[in-house]
PDB file of N, CA and C in Angstrom:
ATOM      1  N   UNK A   1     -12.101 -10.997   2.205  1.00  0.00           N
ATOM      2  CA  UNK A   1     -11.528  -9.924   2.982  1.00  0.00           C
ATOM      3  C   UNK A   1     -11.961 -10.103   4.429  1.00  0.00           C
ATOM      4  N   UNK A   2     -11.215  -9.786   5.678  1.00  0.00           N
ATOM      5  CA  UNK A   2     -11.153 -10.093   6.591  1.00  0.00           C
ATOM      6  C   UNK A   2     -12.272  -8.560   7.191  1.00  0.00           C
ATOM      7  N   UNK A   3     -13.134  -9.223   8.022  1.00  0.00           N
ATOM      8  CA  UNK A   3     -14.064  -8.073   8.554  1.00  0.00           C
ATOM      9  C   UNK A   3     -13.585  -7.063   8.864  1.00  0.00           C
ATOM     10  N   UNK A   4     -13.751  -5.790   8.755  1.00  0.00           N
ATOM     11  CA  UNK A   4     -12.988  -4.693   8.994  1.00  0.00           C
ATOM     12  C   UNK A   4     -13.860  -3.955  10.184  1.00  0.00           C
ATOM     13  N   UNK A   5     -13.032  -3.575  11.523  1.00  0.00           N
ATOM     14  CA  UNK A   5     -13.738  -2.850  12.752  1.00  0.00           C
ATOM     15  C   UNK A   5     -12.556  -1.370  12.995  1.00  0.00           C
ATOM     16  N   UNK A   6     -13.291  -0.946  13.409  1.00  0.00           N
ATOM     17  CA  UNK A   6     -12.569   0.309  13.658  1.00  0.00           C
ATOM     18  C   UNK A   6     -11.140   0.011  14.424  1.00  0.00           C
ATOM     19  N   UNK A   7     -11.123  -1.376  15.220  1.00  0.00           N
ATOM     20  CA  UNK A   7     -10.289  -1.232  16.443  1.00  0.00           C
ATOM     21  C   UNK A   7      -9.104  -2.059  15.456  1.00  0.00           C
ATOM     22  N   UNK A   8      -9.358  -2.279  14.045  1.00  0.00           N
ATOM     23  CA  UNK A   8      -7.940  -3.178  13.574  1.00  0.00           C
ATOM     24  C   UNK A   8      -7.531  -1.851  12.606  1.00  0.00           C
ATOM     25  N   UNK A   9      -7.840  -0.633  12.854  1.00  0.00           N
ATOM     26  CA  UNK A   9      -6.965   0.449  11.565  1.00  0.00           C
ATOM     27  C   UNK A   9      -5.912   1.041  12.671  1.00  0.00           C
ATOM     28  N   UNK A  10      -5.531   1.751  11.729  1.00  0.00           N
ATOM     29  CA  UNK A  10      -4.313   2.689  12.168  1.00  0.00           C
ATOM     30  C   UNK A  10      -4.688   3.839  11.314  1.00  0.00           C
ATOM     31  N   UNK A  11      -4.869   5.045  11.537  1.00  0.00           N
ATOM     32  CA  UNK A  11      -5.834   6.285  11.043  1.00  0.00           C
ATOM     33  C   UNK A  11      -4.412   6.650  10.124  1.00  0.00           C
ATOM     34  N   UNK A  12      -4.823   6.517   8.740  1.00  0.00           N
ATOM     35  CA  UNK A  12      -4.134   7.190   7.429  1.00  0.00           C
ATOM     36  C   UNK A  12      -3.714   8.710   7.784  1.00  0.00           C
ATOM     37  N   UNK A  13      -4.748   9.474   8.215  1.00  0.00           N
ATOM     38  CA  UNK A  13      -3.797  10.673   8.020  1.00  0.00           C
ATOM     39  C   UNK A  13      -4.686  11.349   7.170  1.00  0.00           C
ATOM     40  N   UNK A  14      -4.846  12.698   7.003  1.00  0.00           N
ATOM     41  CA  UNK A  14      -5.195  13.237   5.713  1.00  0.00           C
ATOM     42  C   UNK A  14      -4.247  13.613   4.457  1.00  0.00           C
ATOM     43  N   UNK A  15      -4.279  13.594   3.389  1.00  0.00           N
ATOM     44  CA  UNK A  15      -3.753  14.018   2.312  1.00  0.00           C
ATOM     45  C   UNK A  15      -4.379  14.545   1.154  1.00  0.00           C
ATOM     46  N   UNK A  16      -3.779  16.153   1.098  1.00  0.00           N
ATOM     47  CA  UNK A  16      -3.917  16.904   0.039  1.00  0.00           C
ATOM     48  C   UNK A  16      -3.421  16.448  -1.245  1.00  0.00           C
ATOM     49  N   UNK A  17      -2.876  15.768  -1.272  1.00  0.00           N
ATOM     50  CA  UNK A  17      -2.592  14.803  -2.709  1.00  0.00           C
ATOM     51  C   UNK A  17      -1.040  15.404  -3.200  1.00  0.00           C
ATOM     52  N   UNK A  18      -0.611  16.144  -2.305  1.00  0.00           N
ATOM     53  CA  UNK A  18       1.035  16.392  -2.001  1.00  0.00           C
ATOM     54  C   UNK A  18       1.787  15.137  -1.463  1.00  0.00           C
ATOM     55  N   UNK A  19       2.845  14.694  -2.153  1.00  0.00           N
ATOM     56  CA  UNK A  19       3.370  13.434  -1.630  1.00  0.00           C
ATOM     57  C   UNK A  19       4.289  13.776  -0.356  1.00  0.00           C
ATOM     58  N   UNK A  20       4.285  15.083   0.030  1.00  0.00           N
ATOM     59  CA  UNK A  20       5.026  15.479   0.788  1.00  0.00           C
ATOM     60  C   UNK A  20       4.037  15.780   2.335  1.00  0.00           C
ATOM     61  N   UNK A  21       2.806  15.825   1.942  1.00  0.00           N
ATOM     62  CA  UNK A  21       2.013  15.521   3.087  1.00  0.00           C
ATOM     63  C   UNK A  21       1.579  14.487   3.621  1.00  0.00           C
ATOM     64  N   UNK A  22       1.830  13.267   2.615  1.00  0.00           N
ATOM     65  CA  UNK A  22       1.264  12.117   2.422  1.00  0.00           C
ATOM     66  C   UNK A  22       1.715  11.296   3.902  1.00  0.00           C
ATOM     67  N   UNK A  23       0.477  10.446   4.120  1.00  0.00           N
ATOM     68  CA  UNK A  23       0.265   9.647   5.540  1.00  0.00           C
ATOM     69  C   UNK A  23       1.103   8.364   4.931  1.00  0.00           C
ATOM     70  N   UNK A  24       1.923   7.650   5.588  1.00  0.00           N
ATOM     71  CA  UNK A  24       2.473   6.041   5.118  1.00  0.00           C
ATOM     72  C   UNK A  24       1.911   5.057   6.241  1.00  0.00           C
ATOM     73  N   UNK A  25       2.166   3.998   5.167  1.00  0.00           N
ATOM     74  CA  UNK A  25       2.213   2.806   5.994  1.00  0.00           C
ATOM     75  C   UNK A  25       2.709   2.786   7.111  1.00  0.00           C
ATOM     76  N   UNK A  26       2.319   2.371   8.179  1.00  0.00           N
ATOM     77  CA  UNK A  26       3.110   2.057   9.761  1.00  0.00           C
ATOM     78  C   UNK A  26       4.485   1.347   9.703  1.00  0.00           C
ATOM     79  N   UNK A  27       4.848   0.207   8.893  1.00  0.00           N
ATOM     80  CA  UNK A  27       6.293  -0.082   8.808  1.00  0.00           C
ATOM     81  C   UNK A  27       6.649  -0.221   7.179  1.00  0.00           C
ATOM     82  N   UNK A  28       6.462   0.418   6.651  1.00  0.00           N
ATOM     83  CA  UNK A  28       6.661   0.898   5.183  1.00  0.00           C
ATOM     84  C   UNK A  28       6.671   2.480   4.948  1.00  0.00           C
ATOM     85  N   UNK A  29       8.151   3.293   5.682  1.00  0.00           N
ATOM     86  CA  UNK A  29       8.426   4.448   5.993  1.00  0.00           C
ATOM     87  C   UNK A  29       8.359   5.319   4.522  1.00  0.00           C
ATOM     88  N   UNK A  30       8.486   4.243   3.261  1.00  0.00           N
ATOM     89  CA  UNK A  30       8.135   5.056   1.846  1.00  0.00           C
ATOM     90  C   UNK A  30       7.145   4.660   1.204  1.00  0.00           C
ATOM     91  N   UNK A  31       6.077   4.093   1.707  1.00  0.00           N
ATOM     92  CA  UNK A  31       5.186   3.324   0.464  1.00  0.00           C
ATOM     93  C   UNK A  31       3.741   4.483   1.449  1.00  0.00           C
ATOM     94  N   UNK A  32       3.267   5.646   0.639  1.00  0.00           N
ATOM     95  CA  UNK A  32       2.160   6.050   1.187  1.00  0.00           C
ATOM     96  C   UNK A  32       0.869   5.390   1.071  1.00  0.00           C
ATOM     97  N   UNK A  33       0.102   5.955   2.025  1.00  0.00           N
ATOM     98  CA  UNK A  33      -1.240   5.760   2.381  1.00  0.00           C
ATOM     99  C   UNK A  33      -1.981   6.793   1.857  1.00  0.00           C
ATOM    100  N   UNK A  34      -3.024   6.210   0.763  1.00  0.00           N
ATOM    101  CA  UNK A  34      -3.709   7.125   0.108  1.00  0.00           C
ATOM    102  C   UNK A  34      -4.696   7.485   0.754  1.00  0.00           C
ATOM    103  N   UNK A  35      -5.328   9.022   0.813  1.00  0.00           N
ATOM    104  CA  UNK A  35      -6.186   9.290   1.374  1.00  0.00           C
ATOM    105  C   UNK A  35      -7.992   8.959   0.982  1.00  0.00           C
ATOM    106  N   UNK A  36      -8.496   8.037   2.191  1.00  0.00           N
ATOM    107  CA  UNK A  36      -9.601   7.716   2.125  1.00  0.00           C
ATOM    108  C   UNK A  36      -9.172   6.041   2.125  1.00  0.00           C
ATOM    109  N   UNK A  37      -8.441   5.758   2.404  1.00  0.00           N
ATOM    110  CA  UNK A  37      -7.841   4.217   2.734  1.00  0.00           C
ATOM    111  C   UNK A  37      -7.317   4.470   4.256  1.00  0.00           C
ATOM    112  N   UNK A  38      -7.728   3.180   4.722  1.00  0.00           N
ATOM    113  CA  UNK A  38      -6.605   3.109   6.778  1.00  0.00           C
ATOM    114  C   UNK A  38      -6.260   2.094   6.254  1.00  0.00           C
ATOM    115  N   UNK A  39      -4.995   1.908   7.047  1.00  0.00           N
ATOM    116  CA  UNK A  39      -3.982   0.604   7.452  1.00  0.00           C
ATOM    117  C   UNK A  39      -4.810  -0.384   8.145  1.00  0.00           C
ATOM    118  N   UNK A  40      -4.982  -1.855   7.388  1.00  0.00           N
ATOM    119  CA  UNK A  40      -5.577  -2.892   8.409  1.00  0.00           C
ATOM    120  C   UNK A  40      -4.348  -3.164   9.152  1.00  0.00           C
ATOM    121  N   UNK A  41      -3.647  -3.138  10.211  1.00  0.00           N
ATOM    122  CA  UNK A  41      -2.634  -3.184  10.635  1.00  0.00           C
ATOM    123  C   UNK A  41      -2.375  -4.850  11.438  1.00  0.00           C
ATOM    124  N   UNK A  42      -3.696  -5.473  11.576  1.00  0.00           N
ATOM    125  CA  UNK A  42      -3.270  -6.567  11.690  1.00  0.00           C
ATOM    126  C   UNK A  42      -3.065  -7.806  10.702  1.00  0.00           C
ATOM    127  N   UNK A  43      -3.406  -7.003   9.456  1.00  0.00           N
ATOM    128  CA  UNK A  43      -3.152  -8.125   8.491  1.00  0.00           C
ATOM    129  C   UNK A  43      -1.728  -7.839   7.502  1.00  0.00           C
ATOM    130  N   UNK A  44      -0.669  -6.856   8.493  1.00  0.00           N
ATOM    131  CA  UNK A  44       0.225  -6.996   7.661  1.00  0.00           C
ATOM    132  C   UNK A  44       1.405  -7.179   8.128  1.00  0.00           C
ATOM    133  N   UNK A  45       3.099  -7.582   8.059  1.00  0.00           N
ATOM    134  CA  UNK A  45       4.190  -8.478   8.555  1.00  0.00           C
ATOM    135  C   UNK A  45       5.364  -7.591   7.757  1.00  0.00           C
ATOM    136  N   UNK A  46       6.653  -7.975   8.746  1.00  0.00           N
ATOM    137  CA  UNK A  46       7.624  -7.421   8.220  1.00  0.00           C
ATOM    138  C   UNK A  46       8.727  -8.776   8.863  1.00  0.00           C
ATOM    139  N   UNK A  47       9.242  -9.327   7.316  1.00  0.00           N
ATOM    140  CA  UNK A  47      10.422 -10.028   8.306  1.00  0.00           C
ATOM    141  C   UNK A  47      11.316  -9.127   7.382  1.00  0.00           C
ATOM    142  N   UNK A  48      12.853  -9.327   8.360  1.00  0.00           N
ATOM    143  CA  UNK A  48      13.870  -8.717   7.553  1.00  0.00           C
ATOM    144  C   UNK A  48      14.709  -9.550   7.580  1.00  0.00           C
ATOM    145  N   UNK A  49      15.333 -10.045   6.843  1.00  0.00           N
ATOM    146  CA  UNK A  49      16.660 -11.201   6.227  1.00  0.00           C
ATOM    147  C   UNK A  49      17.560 -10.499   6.036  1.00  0.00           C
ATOM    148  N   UNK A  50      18.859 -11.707   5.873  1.00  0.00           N
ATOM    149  CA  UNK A  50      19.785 -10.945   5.351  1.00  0.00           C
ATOM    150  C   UNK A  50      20.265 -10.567   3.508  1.00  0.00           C
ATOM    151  N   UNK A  51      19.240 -11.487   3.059  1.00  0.00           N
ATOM    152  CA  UNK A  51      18.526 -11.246   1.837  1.00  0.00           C
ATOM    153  C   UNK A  51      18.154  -9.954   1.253  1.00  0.00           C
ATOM    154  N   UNK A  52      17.111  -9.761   1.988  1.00  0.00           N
ATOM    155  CA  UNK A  52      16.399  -8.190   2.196  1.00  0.00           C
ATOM    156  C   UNK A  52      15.329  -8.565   2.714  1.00  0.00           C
ATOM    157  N   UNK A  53      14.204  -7.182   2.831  1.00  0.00           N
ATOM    158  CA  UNK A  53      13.044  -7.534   3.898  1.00  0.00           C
ATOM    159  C   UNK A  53      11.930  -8.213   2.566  1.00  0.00           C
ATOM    160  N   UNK A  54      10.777  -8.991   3.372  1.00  0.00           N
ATOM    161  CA  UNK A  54       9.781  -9.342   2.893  1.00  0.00           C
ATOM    162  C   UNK A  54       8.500  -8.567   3.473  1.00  0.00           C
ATOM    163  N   UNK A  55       7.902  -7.441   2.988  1.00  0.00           N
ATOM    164  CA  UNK A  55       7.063  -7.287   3.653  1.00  0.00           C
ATOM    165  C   UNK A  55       5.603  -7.587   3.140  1.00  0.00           C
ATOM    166  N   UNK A  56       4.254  -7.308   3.991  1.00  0.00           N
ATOM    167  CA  UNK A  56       2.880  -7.267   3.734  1.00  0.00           C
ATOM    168  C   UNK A  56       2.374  -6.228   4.070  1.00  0.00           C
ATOM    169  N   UNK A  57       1.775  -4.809   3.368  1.00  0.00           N
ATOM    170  CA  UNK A  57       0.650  -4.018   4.175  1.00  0.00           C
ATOM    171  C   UNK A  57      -0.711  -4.407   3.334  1.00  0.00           C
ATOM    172  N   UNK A  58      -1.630  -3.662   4.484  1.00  0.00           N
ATOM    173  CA  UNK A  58      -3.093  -3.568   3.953  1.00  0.00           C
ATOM    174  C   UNK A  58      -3.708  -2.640   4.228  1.00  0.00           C
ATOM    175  N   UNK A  59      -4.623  -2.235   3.287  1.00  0.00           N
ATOM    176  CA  UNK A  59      -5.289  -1.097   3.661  1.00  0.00           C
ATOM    177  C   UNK A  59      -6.630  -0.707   2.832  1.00  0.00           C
ATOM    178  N   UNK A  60      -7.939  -0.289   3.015  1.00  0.00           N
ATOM    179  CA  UNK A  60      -9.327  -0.503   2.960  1.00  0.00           C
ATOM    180  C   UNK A  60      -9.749   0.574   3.157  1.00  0.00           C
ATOM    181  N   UNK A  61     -10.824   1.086   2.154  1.00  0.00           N
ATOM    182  CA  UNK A  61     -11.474   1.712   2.331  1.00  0.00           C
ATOM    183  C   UNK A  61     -12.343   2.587   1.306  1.00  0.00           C
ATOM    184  N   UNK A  62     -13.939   3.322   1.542  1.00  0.00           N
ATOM    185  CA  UNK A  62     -14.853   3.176   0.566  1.00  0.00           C
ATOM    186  C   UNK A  62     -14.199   4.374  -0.592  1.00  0.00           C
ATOM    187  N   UNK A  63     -13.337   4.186  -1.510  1.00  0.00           N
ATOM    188  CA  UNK A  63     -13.006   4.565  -2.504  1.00  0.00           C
ATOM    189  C   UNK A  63     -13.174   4.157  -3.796  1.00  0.00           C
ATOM    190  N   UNK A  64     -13.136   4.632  -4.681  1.00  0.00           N
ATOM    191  CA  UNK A  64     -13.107   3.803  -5.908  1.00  0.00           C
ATOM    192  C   UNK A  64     -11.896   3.227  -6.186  1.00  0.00           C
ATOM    193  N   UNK A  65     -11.846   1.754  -6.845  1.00  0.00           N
ATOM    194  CA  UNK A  65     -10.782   0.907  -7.703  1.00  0.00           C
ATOM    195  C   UNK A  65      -9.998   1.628  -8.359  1.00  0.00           C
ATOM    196  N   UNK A  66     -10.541   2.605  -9.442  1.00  0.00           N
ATOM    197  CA  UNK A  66     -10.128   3.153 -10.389  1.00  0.00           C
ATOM    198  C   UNK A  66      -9.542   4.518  -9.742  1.00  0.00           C
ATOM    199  N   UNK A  67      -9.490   4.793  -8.706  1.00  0.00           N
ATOM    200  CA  UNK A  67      -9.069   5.724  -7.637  1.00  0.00           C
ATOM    201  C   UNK A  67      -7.906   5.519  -7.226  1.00  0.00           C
ATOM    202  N   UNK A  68      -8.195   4.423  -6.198  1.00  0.00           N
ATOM    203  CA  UNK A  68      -6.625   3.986  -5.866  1.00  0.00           C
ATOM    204  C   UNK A  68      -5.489   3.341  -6.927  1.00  0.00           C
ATOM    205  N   UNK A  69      -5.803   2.899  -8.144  1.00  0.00           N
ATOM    206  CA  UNK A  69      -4.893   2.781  -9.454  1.00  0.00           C
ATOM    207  C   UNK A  69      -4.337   3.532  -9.532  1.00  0.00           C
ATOM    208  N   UNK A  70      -4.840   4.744 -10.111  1.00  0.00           N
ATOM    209  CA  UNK A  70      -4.502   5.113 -10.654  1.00  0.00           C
ATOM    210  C   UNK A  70      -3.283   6.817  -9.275  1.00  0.00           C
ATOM    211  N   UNK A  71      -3.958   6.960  -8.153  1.00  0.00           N
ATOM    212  CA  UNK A  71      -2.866   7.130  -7.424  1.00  0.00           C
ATOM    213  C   UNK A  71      -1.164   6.492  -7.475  1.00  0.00           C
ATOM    214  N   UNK A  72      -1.427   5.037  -7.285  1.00  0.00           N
ATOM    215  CA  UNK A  72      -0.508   4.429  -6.887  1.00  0.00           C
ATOM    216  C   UNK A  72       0.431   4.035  -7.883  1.00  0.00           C
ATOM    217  N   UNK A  73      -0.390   4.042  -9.072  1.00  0.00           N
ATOM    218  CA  UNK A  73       0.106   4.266 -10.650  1.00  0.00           C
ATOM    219  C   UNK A  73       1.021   5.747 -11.066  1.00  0.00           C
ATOM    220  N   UNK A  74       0.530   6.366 -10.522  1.00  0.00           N
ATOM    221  CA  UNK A  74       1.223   7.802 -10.737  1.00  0.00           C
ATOM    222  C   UNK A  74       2.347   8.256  -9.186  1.00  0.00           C
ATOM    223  N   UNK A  75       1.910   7.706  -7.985  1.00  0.00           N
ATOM    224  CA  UNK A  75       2.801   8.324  -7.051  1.00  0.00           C
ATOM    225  C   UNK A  75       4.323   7.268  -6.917  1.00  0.00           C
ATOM    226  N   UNK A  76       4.126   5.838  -7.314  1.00  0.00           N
ATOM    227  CA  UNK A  76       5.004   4.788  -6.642  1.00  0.00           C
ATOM    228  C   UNK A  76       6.176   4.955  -7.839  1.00  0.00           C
ATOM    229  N   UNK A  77       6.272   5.916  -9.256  1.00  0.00           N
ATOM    230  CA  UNK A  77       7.158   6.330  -9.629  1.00  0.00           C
ATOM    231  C   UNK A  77       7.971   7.488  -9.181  1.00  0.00           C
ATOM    232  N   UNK A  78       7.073   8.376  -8.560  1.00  0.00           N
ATOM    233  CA  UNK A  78       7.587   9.756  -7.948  1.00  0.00           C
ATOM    234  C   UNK A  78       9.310   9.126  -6.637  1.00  0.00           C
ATOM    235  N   UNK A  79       8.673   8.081  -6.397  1.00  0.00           N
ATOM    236  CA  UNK A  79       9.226   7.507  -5.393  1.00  0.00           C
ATOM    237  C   UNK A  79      10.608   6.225  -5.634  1.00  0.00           C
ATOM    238  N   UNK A  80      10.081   6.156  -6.984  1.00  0.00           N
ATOM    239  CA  UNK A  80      11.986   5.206  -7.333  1.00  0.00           C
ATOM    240  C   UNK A  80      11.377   4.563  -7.996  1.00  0.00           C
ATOM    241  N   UNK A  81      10.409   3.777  -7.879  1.00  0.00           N
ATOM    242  CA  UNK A  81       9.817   2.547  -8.184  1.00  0.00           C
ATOM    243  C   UNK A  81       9.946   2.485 -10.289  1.00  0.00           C
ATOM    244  N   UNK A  82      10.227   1.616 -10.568  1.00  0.00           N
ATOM    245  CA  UNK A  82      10.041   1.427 -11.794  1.00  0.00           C
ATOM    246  C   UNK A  82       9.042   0.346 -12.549  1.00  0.00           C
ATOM    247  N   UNK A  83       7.909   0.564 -13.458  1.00  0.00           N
ATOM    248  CA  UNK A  83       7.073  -0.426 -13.611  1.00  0.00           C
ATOM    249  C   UNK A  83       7.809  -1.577 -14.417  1.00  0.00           C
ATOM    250  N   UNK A  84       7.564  -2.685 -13.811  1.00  0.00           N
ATOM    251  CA  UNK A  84       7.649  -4.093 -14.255  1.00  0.00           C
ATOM    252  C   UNK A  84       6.709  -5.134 -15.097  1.00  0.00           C
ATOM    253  N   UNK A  85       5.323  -4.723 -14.656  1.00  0.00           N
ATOM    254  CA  UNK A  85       4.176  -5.519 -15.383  1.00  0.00           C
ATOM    255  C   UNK A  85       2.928  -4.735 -14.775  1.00  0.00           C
ATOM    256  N   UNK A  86       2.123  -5.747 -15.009  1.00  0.00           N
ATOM    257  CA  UNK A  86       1.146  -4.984 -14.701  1.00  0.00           C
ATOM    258  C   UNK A  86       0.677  -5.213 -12.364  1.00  0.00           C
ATOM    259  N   UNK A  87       0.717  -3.938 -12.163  1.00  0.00           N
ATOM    260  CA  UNK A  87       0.564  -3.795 -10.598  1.00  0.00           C
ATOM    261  C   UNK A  87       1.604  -4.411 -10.148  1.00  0.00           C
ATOM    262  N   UNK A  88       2.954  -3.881 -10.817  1.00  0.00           N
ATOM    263  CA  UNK A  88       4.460  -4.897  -9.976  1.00  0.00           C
ATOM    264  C   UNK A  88       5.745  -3.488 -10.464  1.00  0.00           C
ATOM    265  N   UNK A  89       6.433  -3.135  -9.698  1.00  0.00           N
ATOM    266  CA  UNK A  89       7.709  -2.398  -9.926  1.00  0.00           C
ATOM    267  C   UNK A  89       8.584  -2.772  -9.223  1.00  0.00           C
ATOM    268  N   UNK A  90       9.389  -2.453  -9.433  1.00  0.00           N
ATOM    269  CA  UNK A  90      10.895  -2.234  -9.130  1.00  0.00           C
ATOM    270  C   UNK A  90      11.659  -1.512  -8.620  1.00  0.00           C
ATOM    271  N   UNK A  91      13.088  -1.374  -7.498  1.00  0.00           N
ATOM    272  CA  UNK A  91      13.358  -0.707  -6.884  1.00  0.00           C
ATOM    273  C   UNK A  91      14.322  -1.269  -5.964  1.00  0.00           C
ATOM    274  N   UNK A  92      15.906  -0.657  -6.185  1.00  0.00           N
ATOM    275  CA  UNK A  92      17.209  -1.131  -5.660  1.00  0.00           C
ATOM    276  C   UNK A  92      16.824  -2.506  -4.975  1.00  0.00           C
ATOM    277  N   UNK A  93      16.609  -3.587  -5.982  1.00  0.00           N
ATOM    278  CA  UNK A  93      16.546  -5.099  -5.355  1.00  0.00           C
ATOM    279  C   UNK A  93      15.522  -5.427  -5.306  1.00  0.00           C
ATOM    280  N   UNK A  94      14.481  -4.718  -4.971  1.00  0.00           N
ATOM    281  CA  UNK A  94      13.460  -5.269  -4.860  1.00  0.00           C
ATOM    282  C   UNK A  94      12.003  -5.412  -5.863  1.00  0.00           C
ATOM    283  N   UNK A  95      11.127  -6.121  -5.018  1.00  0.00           N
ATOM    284  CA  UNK A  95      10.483  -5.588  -6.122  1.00  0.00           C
ATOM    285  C   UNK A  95       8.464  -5.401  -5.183  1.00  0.00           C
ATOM    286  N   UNK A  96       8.128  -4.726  -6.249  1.00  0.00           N
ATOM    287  CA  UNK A  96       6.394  -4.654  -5.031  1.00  0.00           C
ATOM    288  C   UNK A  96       5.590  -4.626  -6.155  1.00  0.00           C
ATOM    289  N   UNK A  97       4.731  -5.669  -5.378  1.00  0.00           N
ATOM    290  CA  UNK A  97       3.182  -6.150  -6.208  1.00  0.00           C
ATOM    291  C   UNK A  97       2.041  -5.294  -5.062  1.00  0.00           C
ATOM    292  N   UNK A  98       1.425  -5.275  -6.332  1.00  0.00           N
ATOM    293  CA  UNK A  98      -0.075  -5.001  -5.338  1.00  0.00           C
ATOM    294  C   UNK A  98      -1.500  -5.512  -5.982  1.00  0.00           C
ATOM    295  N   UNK A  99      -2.404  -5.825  -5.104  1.00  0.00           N
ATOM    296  CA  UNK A  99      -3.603  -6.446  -5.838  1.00  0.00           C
ATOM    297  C   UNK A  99      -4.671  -5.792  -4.836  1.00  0.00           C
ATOM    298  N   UNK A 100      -5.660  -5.548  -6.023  1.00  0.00           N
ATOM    299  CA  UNK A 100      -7.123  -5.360  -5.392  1.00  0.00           C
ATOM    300  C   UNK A 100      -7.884  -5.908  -5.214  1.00  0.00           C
ATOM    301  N   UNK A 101      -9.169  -5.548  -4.469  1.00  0.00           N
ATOM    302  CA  UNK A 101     -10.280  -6.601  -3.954  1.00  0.00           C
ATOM    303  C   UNK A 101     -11.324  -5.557  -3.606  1.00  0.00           C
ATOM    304  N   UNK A 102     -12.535  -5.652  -3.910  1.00  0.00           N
ATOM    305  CA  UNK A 102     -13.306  -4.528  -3.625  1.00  0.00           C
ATOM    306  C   UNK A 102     -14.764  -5.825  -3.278  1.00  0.00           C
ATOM    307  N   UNK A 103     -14.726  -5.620  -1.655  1.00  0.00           N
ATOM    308  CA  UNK A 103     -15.776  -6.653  -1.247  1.00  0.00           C
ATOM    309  C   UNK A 103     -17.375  -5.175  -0.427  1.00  0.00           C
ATOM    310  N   UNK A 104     -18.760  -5.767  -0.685  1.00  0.00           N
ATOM    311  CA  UNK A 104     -18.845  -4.941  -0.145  1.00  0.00           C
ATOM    312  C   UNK A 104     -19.223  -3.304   0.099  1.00  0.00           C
ATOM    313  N   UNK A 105     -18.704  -3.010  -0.981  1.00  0.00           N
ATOM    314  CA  UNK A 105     -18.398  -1.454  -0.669  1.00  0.00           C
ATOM    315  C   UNK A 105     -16.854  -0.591  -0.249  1.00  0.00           C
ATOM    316  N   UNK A 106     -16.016  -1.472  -0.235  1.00  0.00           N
ATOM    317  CA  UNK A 106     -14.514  -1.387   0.119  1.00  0.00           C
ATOM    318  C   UNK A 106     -14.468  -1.800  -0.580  1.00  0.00           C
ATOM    319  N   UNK A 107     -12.805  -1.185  -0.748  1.00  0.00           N
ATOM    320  CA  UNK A 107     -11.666  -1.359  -1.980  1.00  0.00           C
ATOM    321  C   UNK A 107     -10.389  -1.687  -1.244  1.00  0.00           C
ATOM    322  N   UNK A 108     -10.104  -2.759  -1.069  1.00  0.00           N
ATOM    323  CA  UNK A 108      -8.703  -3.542  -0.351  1.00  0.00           C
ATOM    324  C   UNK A 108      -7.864  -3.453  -1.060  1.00  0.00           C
ATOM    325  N   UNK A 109      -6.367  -3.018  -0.831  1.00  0.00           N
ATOM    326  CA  UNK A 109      -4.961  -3.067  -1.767  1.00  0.00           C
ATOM    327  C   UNK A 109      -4.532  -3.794  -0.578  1.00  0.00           C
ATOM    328  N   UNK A 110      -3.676  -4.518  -1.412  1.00  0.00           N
ATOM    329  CA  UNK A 110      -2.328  -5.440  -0.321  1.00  0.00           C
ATOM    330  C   UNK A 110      -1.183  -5.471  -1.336  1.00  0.00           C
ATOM    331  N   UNK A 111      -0.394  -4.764  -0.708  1.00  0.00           N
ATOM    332  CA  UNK A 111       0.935  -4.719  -0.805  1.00  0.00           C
ATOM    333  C   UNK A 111       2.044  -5.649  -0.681  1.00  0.00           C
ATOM    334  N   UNK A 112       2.888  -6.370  -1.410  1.00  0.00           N
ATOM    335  CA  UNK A 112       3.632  -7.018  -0.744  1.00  0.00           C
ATOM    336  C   UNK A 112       5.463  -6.252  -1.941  1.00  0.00           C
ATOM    337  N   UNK A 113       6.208  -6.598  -0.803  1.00  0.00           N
ATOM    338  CA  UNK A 113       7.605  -6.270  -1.154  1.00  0.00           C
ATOM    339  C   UNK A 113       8.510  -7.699  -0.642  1.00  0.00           C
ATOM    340  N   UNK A 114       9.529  -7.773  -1.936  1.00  0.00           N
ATOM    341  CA  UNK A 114      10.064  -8.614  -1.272  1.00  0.00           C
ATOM    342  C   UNK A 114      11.539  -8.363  -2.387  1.00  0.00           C
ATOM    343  N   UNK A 115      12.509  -9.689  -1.951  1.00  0.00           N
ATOM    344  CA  UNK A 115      13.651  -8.894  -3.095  1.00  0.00           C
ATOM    345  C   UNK A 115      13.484  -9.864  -4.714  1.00  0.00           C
ATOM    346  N   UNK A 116      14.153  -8.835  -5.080  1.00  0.00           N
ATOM    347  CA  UNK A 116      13.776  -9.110  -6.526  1.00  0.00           C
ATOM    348  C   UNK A 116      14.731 -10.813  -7.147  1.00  0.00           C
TER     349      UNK A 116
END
């Protein structure tokens, strides 16, 4: 995991655990930001094709593993997504993986979307 300084986040936001309050990703206008995680904002990319887009977010922070699962397990259906396997769904074309990493004392998710 890439050193984390205050000056590479983008401040999440708070969330009451209402998906309707919920902080998002900086260019991922539907994929939220769970509270007690920031956006590493330089470790993540958006190309858009005429394919569809490929994207990357990231985001860190001292939570538990079993925390952010099980959020993202329960909110990324609220939101369209349909499960595919394990940490992978589905969604008009596309599809989004996510993987963890807990270095440290942090708990890293990286996101990626791309088309299905």
């Amino acid at each position: 995991m890439v050193g984390l300084t205050l000056g590479t986040f983008i401040a999440g936001g708070a969330m009451s655990g209402l998906l309707a309050q919920a902080a998002f990703f900086s260019t991922v206008e539907d994929l939220p930001l769970m509270s007690g995680l920031l956006e590493i904002a330089d470790e993540g990319m958006v190309f858009d094709k005429p394919e569809g887009r490929i994207v990357e977010v990231v985001a860190a922070g001292t939570v538990l593993r079993g925390a952010v699962v099980a959020y993202y397990e329960s909110t990324l259906p609220e939101l369209g997504w349909h499960r595919e396997g394990v940490a992978e769904f589905v969604r008009s074309g596309e599809v989004l993986r996510y993987r963890l990493e807990t270095v440290g004392g942090m708990t890293e998710i990286r996101f990626t979307i791309a088309p299905n």
